[in-house]
C-alpha atoms as a PDB file:
ATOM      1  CA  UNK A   1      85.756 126.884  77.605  1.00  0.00           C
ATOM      2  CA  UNK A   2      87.688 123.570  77.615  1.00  0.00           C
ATOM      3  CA  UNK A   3      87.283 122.124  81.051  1.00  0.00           C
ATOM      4  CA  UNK A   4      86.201 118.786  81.597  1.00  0.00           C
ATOM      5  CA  UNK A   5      85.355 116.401  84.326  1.00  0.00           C
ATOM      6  CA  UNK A   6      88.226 114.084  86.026  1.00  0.00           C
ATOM      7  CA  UNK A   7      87.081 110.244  85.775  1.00  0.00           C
ATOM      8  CA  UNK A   8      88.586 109.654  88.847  1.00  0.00           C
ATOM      9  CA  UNK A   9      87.644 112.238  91.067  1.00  0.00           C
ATOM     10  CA  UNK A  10      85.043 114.159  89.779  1.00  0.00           C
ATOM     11  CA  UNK A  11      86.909 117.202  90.053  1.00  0.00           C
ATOM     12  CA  UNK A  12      86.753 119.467  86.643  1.00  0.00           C
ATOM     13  CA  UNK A  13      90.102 120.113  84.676  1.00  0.00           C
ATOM     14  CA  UNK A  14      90.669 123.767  83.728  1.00  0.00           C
ATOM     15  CA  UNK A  15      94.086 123.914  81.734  1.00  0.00           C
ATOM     16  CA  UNK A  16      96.303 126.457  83.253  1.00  0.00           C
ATOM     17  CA  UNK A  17      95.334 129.550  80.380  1.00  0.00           C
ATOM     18  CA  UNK A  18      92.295 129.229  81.240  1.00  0.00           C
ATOM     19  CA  UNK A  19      92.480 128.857  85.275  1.00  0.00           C
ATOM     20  CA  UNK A  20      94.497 131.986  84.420  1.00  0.00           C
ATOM     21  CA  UNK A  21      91.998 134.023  82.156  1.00  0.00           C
ATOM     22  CA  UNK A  22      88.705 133.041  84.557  1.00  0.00           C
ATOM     23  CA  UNK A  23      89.979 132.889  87.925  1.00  0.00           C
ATOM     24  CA  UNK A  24      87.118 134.110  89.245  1.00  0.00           C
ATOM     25  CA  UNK A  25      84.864 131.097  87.818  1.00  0.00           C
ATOM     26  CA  UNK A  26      87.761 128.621  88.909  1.00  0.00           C
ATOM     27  CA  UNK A  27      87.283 129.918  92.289  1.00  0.00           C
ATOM     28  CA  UNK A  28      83.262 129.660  92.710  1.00  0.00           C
ATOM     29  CA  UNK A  29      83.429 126.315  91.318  1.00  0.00           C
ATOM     30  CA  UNK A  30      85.834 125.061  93.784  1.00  0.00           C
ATOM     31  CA  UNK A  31      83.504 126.731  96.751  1.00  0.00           C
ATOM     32  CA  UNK A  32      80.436 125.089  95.349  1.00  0.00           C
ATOM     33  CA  UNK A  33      81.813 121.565  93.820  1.00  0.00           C
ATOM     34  CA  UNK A  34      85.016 121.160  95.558  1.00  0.00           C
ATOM     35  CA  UNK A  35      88.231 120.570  94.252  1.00  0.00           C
ATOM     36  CA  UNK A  36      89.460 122.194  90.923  1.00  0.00           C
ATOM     37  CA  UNK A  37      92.401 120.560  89.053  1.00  0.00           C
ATOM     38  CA  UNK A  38      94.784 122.479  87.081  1.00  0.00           C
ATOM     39  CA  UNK A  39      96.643 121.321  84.251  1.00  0.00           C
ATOM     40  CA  UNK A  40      99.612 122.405  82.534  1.00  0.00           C
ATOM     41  CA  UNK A  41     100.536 120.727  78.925  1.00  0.00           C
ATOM     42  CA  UNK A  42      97.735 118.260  79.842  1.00  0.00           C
ATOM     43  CA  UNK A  43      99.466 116.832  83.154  1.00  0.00           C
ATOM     44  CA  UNK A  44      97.443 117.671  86.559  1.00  0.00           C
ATOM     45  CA  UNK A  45      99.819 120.670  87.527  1.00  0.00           C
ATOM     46  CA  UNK A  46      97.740 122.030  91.364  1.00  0.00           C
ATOM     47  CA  UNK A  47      94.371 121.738  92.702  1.00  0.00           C
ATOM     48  CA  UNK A  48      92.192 124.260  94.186  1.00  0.00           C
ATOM     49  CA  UNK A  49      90.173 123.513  97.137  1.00  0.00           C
ATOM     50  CA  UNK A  50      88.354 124.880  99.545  1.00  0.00           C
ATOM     51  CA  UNK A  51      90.443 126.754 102.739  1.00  0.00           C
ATOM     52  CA  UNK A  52      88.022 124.400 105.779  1.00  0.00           C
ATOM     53  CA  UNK A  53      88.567 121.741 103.448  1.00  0.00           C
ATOM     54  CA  UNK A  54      92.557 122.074 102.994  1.00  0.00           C
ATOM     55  CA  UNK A  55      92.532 122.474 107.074  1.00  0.00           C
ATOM     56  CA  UNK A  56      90.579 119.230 107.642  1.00  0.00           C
ATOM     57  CA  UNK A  57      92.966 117.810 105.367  1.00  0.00           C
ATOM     58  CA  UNK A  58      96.031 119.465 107.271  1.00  0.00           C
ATOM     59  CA  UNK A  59      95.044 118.213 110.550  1.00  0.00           C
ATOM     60  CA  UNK A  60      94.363 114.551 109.380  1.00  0.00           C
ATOM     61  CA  UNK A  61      97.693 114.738 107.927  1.00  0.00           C
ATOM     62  CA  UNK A  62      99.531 115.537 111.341  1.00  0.00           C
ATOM     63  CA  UNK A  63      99.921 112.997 113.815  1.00  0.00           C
ATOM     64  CA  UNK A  64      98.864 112.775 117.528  1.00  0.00           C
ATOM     65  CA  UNK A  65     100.729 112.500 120.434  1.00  0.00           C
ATOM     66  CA  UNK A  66      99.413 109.464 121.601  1.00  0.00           C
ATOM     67  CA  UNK A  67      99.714 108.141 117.465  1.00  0.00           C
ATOM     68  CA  UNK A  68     104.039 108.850 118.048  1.00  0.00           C
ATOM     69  CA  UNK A  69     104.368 107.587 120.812  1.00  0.00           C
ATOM     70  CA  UNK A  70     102.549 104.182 120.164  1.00  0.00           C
ATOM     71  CA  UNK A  71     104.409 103.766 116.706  1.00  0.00           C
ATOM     72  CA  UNK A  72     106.737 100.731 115.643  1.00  0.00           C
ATOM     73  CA  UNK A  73     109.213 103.125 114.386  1.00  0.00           C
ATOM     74  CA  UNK A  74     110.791 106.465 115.350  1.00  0.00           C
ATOM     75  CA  UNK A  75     110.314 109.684 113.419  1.00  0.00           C
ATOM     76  CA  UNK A  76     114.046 110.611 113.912  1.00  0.00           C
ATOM     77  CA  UNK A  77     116.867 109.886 115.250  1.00  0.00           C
ATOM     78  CA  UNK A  78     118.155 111.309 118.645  1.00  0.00           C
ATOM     79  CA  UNK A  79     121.208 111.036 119.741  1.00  0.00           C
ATOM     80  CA  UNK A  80     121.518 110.550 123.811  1.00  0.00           C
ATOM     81  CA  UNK A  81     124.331 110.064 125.750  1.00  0.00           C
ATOM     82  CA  UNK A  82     124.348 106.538 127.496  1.00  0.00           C
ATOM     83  CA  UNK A  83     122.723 106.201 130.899  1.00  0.00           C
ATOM     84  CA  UNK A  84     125.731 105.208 132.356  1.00  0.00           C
ATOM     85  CA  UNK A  85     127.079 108.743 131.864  1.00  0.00           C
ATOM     86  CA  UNK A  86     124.770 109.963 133.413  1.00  0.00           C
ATOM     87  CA  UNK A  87     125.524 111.252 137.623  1.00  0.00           C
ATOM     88  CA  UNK A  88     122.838 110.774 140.016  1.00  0.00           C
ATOM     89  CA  UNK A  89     123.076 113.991 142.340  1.00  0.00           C
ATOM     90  CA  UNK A  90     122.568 113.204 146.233  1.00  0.00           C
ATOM     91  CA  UNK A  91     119.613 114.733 147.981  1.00  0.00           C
ATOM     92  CA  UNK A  92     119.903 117.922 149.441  1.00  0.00           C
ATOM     93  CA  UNK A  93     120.574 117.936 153.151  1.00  0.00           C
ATOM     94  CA  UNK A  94     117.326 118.895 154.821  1.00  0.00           C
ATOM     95  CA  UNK A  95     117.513 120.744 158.305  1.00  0.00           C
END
């Protein structure tokens, strides 16, 4: 067993053989602890986490509507025609 606990995160270290051979433990220790970090050749490679845990993540990580629409700069560039090309249609005779 070679894991061993991340300074900066507290998350253990499993290099990837052995992420491979116990899976299983890997798993259970990322339900009860949290995170798991893989390595491969000694550089941090994936991490496990939990699935509520990766969701609460996903949804922090994706803006809101009111969070677009009040920031300085755009997502993407649109391109629109000029308003001047633009035709007003006249109102539809009523009667």
């Amino acid at each position: 067993m070679r894991t061993e606990k991340s300074l900066d995160t507290g998350s253990r270290r499993w290099p990837v053989q052995d992420a491979k051979a116990r899976f299983s433990e890997l798993l259970e220790a990322s339900l009860k602890e949290g995170p798991q970090i893989v390595t491969r050749r000694g550089v941090e490679a994936a991490v496990l986490v939990p699935v509520d845990q990766w969701r609460r993540l996903q949804d922090a990580a994706r803006p809101t509507l009111k969070e677009l629409l009040l920031a300085e700069t755009p997502r993407a560039r649109l391109s629109l025609p000029s308003r001047r090309q633009w035709r007003r249609r006249r109102p539809a005779a009523l009667g």
